[in-house]
N, C-alpha and C. Protein backbone atom coordinates (compact mmCIF):
# COMPACT_ATOMS: atom_id res chain seq x y z
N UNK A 1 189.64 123.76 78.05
CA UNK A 1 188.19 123.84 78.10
C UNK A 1 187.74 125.06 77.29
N UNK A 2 187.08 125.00 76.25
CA UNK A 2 186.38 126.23 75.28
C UNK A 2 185.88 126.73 75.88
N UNK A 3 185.74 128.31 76.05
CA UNK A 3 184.75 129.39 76.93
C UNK A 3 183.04 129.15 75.71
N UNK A 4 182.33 129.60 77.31
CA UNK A 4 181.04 129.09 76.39
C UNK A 4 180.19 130.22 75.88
N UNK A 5 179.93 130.13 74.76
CA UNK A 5 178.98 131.12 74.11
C UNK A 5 178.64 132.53 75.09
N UNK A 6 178.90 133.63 74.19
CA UNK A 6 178.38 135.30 74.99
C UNK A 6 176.98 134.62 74.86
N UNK A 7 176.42 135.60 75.75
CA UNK A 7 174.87 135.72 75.88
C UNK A 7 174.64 136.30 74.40
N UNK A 8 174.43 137.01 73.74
CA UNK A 8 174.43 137.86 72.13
C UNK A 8 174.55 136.82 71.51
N UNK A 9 175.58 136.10 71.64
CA UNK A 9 175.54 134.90 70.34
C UNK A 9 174.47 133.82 70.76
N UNK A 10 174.14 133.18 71.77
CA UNK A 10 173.64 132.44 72.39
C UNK A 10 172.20 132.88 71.76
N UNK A 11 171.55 134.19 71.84
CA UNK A 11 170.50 134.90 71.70
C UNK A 11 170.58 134.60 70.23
N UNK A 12 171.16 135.09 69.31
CA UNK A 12 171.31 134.26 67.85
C UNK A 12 171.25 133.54 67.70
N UNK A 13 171.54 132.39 68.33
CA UNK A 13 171.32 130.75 67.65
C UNK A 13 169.62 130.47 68.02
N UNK A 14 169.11 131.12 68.98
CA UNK A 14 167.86 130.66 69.19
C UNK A 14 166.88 131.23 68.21
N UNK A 15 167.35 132.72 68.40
CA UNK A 15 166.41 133.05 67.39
C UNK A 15 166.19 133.15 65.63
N UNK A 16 167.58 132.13 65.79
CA UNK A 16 167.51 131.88 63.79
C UNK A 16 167.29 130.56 63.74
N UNK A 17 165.57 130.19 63.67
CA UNK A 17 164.91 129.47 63.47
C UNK A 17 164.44 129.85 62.14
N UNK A 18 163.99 128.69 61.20
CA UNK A 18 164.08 128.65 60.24
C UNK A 18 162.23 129.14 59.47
N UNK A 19 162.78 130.18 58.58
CA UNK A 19 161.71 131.28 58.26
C UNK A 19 161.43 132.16 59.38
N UNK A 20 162.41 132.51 60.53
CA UNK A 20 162.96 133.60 60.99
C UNK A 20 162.80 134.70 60.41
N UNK A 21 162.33 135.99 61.04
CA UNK A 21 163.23 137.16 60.21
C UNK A 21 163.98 137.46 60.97
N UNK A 22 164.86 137.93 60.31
CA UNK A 22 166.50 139.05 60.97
C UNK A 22 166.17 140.26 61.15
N UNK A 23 165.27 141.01 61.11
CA UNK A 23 164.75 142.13 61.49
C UNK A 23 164.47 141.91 63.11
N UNK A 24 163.59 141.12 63.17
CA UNK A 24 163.54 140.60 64.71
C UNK A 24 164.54 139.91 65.44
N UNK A 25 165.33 139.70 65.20
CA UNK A 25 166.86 138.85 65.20
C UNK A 25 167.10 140.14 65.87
N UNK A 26 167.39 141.28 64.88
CA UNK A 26 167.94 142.53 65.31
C UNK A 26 167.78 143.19 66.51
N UNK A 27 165.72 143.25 66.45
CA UNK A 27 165.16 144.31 67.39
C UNK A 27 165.45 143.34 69.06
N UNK A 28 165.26 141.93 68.92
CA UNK A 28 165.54 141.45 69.87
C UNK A 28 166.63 141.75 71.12
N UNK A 29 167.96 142.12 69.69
CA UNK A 29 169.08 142.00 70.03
C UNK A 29 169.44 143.71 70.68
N UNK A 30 168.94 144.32 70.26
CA UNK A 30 168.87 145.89 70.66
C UNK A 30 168.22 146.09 71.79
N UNK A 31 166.92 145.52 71.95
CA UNK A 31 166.67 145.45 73.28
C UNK A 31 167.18 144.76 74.43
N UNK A 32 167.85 144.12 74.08
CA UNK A 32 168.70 143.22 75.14
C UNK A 32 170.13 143.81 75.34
N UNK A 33 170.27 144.84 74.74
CA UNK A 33 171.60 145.45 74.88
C UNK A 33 170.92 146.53 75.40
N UNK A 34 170.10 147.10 75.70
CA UNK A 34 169.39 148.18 75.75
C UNK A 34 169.40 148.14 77.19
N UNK A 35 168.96 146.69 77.85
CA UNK A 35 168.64 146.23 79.04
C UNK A 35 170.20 146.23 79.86
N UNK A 36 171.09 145.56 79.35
CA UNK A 36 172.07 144.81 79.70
C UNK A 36 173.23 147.29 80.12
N UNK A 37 172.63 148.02 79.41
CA UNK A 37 173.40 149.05 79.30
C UNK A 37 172.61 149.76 80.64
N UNK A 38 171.48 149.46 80.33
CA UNK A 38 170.12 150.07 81.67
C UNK A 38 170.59 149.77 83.15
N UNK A 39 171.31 148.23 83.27
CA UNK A 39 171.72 147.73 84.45
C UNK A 39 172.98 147.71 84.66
N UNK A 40 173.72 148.56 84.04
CA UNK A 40 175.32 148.97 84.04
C UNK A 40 175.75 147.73 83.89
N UNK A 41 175.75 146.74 83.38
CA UNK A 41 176.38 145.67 82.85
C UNK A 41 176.44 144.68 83.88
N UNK A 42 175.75 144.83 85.33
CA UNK A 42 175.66 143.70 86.21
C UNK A 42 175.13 142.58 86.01
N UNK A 43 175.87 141.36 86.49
CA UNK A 43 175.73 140.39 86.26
C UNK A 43 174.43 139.85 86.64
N UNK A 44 173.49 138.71 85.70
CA UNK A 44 171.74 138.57 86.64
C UNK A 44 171.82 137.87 87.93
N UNK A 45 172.75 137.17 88.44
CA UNK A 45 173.00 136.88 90.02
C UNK A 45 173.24 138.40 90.88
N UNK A 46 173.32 139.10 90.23
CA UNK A 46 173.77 140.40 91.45
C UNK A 46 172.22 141.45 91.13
N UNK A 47 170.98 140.90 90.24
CA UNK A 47 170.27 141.95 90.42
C UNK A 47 168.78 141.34 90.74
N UNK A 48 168.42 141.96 91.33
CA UNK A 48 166.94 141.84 92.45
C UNK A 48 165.56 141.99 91.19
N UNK A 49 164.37 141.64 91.63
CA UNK A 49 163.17 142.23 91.05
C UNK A 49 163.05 143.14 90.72
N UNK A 50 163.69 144.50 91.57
CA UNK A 50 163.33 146.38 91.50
C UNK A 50 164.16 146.28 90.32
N UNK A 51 165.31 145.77 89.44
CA UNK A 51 165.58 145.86 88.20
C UNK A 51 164.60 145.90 86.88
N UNK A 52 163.76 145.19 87.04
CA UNK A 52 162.39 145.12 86.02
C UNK A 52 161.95 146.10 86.04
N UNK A 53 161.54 146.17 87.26
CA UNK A 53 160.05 147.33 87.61
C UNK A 53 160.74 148.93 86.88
N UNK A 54 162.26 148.77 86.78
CA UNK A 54 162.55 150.24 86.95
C UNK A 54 162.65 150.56 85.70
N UNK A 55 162.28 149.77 84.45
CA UNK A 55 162.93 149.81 83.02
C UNK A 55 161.35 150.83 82.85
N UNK A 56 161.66 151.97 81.78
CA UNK A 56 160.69 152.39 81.12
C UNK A 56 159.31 152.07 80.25
């Protein structure tokens, strides 16, 4: 059984829609690592609402 797509790549295929920019491809992708580093890498089944509220 093939393991299925990281979240990061997954996040790439959506957002390279065609006349895309990759600049936003990028910033997307930085903020979502930004997030994913914010919540010590917990999984989204193990984190509550107060995760949102607490981002800057």
């Amino acid at each position: 059984m093939p393991a299925s797509p990281k979240l990061l790549d997954q996040v790439c295929e959506t957002l390279r829609i065609p006349h895309g920019s990759t600049r936003t491809e990028r910033a997307a992708l930085d903020w979502i690592k930004r997030f994913i580093l914010h919540c010590d890498k917990c999984h989204s089944a193990e984190m509550g609402t107060e995760v949102f509220g607490s981002l800057p």
